[in-house]
N, C-alpha and C. Protein backbone atom coordinates (compact mmCIF):
# COMPACT_ATOMS: atom_id res chain seq x y z
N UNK A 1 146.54 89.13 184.68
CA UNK A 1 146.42 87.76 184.23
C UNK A 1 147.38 87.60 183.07
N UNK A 2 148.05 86.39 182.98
CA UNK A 2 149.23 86.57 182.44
C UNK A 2 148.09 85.85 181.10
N UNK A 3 149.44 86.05 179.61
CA UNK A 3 148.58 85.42 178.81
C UNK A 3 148.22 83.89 178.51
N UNK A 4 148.93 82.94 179.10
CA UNK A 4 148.94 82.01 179.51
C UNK A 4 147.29 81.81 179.54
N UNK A 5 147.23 82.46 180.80
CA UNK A 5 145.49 82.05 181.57
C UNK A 5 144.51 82.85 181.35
N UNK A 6 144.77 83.61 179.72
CA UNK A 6 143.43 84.38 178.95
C UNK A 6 142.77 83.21 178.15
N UNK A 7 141.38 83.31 178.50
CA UNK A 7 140.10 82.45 177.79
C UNK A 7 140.51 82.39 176.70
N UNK A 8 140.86 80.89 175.99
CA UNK A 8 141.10 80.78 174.78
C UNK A 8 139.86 80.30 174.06
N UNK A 9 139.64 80.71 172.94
CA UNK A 9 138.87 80.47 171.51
C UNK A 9 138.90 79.25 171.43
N UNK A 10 137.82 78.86 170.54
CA UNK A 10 137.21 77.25 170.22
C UNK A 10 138.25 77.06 168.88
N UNK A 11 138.56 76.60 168.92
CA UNK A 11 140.15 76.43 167.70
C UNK A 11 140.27 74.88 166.98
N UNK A 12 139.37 74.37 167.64
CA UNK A 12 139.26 73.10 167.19
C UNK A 12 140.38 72.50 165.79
N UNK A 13 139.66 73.66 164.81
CA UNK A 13 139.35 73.57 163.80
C UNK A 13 140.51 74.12 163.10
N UNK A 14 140.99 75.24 163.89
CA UNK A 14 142.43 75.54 163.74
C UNK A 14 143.75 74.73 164.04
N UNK A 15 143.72 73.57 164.97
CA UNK A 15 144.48 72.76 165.76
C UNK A 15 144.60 71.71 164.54
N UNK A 16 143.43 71.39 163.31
CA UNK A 16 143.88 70.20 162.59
C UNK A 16 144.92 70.50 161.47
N UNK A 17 145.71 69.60 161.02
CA UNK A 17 146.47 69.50 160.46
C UNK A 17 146.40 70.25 159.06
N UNK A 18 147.16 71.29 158.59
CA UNK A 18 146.31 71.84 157.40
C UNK A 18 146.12 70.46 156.15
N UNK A 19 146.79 69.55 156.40
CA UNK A 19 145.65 68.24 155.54
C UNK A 19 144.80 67.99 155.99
N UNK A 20 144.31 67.70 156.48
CA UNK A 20 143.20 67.59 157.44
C UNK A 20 142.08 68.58 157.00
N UNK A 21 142.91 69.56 157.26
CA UNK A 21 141.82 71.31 156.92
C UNK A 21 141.16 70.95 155.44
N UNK A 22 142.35 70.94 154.54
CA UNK A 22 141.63 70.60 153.17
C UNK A 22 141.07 69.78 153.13
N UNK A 23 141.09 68.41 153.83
CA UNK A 23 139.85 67.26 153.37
C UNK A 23 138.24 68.11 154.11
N UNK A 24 138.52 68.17 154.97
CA UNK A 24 137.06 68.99 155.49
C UNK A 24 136.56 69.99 154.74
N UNK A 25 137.24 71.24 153.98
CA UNK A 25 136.63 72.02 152.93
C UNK A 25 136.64 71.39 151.89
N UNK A 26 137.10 70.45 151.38
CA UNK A 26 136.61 69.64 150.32
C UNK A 26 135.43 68.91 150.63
N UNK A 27 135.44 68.02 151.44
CA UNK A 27 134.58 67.34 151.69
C UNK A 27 132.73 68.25 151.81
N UNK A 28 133.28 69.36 152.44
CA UNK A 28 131.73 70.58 152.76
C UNK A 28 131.62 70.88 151.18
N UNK A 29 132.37 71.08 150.62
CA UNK A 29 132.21 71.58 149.35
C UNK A 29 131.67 70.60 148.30
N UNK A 30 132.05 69.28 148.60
CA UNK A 30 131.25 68.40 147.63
C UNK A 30 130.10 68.17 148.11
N UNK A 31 129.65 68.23 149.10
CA UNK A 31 128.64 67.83 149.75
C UNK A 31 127.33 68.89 149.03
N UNK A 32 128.00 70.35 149.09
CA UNK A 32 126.92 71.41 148.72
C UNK A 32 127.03 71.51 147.24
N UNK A 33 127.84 70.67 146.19
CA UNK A 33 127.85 70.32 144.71
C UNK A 33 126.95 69.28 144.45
N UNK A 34 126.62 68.13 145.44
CA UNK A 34 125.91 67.37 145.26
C UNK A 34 124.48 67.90 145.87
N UNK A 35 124.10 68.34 146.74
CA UNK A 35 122.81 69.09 147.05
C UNK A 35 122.27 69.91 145.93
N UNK A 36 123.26 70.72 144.42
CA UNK A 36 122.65 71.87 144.34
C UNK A 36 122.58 70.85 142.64
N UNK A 37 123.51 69.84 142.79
CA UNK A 37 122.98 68.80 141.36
C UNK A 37 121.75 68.24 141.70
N UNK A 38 121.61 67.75 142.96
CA UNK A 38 120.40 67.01 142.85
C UNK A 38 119.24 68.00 142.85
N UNK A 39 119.48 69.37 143.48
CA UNK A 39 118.52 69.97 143.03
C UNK A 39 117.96 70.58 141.86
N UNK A 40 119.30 70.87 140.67
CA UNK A 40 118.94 70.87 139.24
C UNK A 40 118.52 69.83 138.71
N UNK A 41 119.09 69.03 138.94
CA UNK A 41 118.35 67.71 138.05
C UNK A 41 116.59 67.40 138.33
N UNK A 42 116.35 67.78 139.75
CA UNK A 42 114.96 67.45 139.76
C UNK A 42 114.15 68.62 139.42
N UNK A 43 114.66 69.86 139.09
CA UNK A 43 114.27 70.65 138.66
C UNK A 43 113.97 70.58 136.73
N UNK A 44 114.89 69.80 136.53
CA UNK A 44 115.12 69.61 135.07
C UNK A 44 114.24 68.48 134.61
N UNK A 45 114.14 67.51 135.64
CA UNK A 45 113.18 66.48 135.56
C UNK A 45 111.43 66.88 135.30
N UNK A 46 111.45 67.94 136.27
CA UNK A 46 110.04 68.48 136.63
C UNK A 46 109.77 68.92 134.97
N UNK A 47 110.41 70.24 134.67
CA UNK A 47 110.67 70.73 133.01
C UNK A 47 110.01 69.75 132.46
N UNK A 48 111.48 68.29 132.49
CA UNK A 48 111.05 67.45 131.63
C UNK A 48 109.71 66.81 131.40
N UNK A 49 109.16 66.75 132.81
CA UNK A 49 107.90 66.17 132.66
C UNK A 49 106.50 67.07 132.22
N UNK A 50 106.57 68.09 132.51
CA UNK A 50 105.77 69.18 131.90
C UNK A 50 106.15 69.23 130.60
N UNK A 51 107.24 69.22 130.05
CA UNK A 51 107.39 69.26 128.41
C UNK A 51 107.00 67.75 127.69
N UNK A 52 106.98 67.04 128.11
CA UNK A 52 106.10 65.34 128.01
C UNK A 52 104.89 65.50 128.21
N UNK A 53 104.23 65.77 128.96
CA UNK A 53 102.96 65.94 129.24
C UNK A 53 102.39 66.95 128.23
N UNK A 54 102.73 67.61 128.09
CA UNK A 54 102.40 68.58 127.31
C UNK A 54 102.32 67.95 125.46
N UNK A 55 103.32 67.39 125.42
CA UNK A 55 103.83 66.41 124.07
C UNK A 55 102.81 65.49 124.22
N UNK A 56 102.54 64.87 125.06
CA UNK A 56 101.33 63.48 125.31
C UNK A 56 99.76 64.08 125.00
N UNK A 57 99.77 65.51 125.81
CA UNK A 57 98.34 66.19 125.15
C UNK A 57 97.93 66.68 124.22
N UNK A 58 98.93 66.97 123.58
CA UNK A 58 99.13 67.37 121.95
C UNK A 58 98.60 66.10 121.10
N UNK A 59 99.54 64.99 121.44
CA UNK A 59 99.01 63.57 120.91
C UNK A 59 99.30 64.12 119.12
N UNK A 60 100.41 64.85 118.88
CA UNK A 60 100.90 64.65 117.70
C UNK A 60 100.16 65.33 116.52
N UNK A 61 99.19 65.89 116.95
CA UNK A 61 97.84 67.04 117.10
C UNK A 61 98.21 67.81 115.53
N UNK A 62 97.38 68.25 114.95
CA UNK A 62 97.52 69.26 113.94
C UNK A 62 98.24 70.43 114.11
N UNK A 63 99.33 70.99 113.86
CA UNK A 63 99.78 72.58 113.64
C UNK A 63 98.84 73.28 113.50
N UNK A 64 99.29 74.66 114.60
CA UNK A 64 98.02 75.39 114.79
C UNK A 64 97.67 76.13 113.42
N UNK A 65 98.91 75.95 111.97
CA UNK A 65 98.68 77.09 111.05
C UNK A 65 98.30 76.25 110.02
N UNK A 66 98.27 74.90 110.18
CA UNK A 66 97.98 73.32 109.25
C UNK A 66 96.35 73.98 108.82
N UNK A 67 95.25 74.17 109.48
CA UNK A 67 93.99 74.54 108.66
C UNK A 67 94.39 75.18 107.62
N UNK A 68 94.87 76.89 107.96
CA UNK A 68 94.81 77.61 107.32
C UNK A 68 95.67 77.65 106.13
N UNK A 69 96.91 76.45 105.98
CA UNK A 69 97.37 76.86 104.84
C UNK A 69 96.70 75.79 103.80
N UNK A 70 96.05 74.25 104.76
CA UNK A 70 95.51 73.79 103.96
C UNK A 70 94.14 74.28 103.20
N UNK A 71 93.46 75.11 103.22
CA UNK A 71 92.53 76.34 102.34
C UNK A 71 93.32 77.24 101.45
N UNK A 72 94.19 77.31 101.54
CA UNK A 72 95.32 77.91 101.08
C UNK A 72 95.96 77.13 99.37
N UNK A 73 95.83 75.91 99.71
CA UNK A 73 96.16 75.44 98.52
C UNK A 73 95.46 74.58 97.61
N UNK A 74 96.16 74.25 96.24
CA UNK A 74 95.13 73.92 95.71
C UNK A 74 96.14 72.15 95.30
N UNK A 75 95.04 71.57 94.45
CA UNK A 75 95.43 69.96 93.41
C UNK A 75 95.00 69.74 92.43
N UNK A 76 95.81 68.98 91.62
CA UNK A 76 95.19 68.72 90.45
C UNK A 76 94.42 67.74 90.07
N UNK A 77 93.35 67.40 89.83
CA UNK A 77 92.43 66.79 89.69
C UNK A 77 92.66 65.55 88.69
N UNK A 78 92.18 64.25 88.58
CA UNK A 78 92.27 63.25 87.54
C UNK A 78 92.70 63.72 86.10
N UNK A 79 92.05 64.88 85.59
CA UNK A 79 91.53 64.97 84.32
C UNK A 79 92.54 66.74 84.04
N UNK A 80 93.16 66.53 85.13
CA UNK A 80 94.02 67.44 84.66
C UNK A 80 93.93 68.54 85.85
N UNK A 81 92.76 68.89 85.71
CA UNK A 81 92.00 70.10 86.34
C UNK A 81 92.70 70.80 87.66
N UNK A 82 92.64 71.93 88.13
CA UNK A 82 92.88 72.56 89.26
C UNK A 82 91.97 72.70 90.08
N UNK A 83 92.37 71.96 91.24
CA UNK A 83 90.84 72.08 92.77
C UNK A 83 91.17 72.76 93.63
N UNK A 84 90.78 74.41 93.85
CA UNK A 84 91.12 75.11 94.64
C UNK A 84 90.59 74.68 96.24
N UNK A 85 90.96 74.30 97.29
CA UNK A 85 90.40 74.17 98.29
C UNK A 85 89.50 75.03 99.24
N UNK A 86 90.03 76.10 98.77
CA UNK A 86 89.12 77.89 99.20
C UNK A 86 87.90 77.03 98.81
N UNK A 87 87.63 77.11 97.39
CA UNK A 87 86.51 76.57 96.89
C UNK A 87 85.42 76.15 97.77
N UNK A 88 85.86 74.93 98.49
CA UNK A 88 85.43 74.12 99.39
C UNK A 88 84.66 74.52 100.83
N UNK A 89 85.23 75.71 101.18
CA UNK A 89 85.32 75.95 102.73
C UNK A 89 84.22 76.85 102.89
N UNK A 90 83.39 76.50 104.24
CA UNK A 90 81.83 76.93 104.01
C UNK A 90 81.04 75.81 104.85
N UNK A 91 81.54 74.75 104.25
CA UNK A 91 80.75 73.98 104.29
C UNK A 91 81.35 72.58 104.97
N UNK A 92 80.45 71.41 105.51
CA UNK A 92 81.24 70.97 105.87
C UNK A 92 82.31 69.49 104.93
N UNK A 93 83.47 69.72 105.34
CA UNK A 93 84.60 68.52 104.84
C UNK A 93 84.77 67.85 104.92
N UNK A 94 85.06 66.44 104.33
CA UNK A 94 85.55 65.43 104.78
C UNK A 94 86.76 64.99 104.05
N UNK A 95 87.88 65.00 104.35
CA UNK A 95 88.63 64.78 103.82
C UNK A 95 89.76 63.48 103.74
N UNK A 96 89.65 62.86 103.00
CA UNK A 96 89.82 61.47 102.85
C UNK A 96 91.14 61.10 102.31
N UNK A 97 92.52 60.84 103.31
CA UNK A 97 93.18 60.26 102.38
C UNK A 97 93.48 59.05 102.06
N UNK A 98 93.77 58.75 101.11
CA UNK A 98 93.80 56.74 100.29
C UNK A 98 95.03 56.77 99.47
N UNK A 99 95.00 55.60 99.19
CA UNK A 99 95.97 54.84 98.26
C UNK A 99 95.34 54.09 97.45
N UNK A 100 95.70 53.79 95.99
CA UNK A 100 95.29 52.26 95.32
C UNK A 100 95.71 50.91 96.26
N UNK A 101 96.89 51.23 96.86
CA UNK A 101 97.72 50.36 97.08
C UNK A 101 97.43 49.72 98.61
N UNK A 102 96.21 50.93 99.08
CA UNK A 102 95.83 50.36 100.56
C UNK A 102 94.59 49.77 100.64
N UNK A 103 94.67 48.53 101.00
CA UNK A 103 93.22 47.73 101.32
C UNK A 103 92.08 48.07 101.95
N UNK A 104 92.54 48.62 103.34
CA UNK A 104 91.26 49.24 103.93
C UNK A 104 91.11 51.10 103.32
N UNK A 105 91.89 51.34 102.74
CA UNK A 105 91.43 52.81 102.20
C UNK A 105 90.55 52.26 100.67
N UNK A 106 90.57 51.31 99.75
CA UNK A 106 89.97 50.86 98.87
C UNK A 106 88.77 50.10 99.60
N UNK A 107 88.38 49.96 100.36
CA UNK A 107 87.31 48.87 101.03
C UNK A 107 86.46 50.10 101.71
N UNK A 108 87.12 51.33 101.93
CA UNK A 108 86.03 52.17 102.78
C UNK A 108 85.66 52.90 101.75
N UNK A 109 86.50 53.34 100.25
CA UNK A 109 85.74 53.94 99.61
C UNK A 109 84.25 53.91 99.18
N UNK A 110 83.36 53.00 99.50
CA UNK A 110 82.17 52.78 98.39
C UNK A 110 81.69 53.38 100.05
N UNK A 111 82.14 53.14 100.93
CA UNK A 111 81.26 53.25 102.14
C UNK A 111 80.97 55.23 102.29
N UNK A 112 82.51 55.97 101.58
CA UNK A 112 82.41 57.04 101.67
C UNK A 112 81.31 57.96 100.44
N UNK A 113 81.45 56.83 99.73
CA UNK A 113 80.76 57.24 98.56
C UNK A 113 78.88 57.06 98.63
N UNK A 114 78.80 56.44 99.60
CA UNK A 114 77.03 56.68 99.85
C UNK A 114 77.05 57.60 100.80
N UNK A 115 77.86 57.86 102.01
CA UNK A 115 77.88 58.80 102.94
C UNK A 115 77.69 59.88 102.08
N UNK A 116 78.79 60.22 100.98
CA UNK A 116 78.35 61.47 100.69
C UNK A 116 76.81 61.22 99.40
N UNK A 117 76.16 60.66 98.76
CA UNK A 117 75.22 60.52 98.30
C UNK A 117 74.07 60.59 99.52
N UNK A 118 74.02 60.14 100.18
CA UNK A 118 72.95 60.64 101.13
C UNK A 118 72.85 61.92 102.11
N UNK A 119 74.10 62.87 102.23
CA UNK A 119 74.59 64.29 102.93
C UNK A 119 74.61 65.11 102.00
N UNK A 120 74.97 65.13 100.56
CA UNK A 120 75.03 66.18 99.74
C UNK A 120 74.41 67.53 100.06
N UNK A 121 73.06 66.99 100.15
CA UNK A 121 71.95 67.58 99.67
C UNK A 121 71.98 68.73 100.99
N UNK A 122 72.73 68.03 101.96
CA UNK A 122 72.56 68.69 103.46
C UNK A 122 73.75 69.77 103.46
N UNK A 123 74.17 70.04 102.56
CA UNK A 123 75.84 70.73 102.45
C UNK A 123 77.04 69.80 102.60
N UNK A 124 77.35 68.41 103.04
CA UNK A 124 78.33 67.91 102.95
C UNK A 124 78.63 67.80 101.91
N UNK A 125 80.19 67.97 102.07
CA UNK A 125 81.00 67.27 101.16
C UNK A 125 82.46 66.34 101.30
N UNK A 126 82.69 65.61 100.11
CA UNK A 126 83.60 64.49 100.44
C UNK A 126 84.93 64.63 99.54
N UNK A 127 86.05 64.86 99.84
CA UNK A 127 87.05 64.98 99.20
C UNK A 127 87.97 63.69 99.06
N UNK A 128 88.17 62.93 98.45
CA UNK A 128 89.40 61.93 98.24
C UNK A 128 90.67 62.46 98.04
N UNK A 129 91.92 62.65 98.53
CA UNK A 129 93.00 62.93 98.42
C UNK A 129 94.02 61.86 98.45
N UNK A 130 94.21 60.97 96.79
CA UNK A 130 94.87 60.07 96.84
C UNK A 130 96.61 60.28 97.11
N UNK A 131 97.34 59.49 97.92
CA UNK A 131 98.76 59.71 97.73
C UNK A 131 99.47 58.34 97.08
N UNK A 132 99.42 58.76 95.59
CA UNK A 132 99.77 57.84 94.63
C UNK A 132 99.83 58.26 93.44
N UNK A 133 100.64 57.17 92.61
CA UNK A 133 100.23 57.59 91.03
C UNK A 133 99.44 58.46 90.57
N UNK A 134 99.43 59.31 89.47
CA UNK A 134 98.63 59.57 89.28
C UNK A 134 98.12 58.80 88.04
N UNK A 135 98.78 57.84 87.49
CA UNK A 135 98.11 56.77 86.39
C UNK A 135 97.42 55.35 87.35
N UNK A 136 98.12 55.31 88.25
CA UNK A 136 97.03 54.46 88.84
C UNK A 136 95.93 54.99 89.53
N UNK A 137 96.14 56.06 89.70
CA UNK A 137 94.74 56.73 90.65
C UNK A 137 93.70 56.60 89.10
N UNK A 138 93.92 57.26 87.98
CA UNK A 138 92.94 57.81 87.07
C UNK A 138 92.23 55.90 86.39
N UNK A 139 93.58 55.14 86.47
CA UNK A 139 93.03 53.90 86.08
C UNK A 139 91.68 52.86 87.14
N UNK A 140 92.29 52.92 88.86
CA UNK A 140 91.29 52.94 89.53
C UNK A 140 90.09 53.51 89.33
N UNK A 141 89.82 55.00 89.35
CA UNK A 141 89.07 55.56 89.19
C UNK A 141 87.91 55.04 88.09
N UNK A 142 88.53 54.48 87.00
CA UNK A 142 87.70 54.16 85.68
C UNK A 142 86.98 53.07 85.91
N UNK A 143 87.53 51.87 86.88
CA UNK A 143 87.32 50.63 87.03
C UNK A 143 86.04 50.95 88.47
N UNK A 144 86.48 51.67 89.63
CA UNK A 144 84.83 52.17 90.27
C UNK A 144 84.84 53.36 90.47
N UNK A 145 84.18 54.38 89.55
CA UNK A 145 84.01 56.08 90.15
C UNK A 145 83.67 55.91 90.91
N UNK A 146 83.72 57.27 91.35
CA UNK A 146 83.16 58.26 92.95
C UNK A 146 82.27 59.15 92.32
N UNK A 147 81.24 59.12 93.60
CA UNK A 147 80.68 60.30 92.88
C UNK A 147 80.99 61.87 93.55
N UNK A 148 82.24 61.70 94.74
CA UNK A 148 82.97 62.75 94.94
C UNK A 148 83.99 62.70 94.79
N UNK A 149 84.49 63.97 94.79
CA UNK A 149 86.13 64.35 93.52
C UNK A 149 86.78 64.07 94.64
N UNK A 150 88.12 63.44 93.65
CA UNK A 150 88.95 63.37 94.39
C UNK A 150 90.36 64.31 93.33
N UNK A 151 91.53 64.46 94.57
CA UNK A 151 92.84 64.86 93.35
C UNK A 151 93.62 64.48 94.33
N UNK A 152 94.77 64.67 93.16
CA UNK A 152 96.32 63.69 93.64
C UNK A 152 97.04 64.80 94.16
N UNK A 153 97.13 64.09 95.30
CA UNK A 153 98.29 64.57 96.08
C UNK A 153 99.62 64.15 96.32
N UNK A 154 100.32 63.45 95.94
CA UNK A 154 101.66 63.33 95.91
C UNK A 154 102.19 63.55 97.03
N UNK A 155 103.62 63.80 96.67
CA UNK A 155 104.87 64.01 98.06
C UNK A 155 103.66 65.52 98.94
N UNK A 156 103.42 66.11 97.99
CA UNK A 156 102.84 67.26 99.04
C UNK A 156 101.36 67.23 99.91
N UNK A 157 100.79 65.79 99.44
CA UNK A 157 99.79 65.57 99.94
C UNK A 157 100.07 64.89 101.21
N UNK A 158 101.18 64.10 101.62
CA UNK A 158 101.83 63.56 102.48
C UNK A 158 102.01 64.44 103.36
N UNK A 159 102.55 65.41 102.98
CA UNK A 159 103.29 66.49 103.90
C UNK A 159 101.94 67.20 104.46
N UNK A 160 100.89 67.38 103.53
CA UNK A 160 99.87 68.29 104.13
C UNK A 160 99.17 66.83 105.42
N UNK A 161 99.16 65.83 104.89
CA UNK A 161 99.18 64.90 106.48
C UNK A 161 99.23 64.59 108.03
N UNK A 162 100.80 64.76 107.74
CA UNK A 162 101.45 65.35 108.42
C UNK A 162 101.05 66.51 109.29
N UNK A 163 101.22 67.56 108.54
CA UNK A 163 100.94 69.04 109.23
C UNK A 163 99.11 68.48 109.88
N UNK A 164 98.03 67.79 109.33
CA UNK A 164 97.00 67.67 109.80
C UNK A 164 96.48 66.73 111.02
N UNK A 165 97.81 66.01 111.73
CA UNK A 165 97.92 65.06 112.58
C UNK A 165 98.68 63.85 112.30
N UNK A 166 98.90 63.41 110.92
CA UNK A 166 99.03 62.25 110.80
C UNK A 166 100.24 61.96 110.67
N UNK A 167 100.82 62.00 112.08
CA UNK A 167 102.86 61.59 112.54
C UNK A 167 102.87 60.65 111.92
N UNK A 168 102.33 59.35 111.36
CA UNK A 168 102.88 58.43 111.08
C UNK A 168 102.95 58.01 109.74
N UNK A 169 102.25 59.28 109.28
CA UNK A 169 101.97 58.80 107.67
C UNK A 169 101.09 57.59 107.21
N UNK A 170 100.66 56.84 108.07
CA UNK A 170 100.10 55.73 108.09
C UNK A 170 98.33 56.57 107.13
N UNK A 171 97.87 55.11 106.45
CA UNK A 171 96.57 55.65 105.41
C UNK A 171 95.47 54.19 106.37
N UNK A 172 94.90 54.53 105.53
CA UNK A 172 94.15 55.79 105.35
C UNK A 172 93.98 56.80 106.94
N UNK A 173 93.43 58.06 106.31
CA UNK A 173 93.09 58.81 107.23
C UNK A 173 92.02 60.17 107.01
N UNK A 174 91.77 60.25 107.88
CA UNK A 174 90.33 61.19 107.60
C UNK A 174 90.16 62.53 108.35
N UNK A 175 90.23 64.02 107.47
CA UNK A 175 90.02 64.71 108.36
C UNK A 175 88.39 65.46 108.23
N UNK A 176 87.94 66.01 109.49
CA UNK A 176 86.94 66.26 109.36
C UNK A 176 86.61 68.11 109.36
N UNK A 177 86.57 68.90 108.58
CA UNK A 177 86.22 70.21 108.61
C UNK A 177 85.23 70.86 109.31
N UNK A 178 85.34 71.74 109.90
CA UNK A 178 83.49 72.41 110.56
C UNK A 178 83.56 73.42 109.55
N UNK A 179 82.47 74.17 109.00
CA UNK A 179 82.19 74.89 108.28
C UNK A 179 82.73 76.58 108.48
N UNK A 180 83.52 76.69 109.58
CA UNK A 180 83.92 77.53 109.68
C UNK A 180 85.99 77.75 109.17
N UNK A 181 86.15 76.32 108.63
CA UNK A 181 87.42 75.78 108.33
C UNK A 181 88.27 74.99 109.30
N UNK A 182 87.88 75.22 110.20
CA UNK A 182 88.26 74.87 111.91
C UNK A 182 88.43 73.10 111.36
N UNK A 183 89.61 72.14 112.05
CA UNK A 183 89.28 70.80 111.88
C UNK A 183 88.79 70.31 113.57
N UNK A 184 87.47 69.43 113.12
CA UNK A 184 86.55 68.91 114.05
C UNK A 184 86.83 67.67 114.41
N UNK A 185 87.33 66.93 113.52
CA UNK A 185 87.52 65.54 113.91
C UNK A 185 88.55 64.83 113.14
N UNK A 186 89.09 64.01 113.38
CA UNK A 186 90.31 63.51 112.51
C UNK A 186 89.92 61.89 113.19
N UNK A 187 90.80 61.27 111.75
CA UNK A 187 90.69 59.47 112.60
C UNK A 187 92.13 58.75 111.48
N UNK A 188 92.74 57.94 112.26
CA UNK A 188 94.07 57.13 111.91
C UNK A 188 93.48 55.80 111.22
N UNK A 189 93.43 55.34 110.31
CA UNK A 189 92.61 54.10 110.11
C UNK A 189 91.65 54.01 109.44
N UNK A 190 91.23 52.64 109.27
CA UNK A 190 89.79 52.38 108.36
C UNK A 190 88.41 53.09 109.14
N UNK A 191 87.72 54.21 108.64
CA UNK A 191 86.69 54.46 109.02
C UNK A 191 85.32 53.36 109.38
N UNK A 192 84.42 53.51 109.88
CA UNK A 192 83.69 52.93 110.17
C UNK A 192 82.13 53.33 110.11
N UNK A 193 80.70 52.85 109.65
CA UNK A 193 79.71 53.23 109.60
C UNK A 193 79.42 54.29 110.76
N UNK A 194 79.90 53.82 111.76
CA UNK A 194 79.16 54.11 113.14
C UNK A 194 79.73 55.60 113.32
N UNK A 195 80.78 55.58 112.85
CA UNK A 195 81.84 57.12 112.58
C UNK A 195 81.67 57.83 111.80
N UNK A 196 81.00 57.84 110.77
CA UNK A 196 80.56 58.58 109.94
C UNK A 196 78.80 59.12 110.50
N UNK A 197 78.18 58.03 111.28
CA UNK A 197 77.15 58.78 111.65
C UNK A 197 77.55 59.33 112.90
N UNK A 198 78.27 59.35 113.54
CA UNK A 198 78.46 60.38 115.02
C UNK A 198 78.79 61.74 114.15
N UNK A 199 79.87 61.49 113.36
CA UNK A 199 80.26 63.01 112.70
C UNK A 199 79.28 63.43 111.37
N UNK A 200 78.28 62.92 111.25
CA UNK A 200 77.06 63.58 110.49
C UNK A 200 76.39 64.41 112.01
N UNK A 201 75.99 64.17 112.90
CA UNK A 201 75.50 64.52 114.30
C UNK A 201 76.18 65.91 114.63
N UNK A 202 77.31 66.02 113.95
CA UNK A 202 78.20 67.34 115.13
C UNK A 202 77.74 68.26 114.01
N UNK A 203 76.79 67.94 112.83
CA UNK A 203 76.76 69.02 111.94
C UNK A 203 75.08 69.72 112.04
């Protein structure tokens, strides 16, 4: 059999023009650049959404080391004094921060101030942690005491905020201690009667 009339090969592919050739391996080749983007990207998406979700359940949440360094430190009190927070821990907390300068943190004080007159006796206690002056805190103070201490916290009382949930810095705000130092409850805003007796209940 001459070579003429030997079974020839599928050549198709060999027969096109080598322009031709290159648009077809280009063309296969973008095709499997775009398959393996769209498959990173939805891979990156997925990430993304597990790292959101995760951010959304947090909800801006306390630092897991925020208890412990807040026991850790201490403030200085109206009258000068040093308030170790160790001191404190045992028992349960409430920790209150205000302003002179904020309406509903001045409007809930008297409300915090019978809460703790009627819990004392039970082991509660009530901390005020003003972030302000400290000449307007001591001048407030004169015009309606507390009959629980409060001390000034300043730029670092802010920051301890912060580390305790409060992304927005926004006042007042309230955290709540379990007696083991652990924080139990936290709230963004003007407290409320009805909130102070659910979290008398968890004790």
């Amino acid at each position: 059999m001459s070579p003429s009339h030997l079974p020839q090969a599928d050549s198709s592919s060999d027969s096109l023009p080598s322009s031709a050739k290159r648009s077809a391996v280009e063309a296969a080749g973008a095709a499997s650049r775009r398959r393996w983007i769209t498959l990173g990207v939805g891979a990156l998406a997925a990430l993304g959404g597990v790292g959101l979700a995760s951010w959304r359940m947090q909800g801006g949440g306390a630092t897991q080391a925020a208890p412990q360094n807040f026991w850790q430190t201490s403030f200085e009190g109206p009258a000068g004094e040093t308030v170790q927070m160790a001191a404190l821990r045992g028992r349960p907390l409430l920790l209150n921060f205000w302003a002179t300068w904020c309406p509903p943190c001045v409007e809930e004080l008297p409300m915090l101030n019978r809460f703790y007159g009627e819990h004392r006796a039970k082991g509660w206690q009530v901390l005020g942690l003003a972030i302000d002056q400290p000449s307007n805190v001591r001048k407030f103070l004169q015009r309606l005491p507390l009959d629980f201490p409060t001390v000034l916290g300043g730029l670092a009382g802010t920051d301890l905020a912060r580390s305790l949930g409060n992304q927005k810095g926004g006042l007042p705000f309230t955290v709540l201690f379990d007696t083991d130092g652990s924080i139990l409850k936290r709230k963004m805003g003007q407290l409320t009667t009805q909130d102070l007796q659910d979290w008398a209940r968890l004790m």
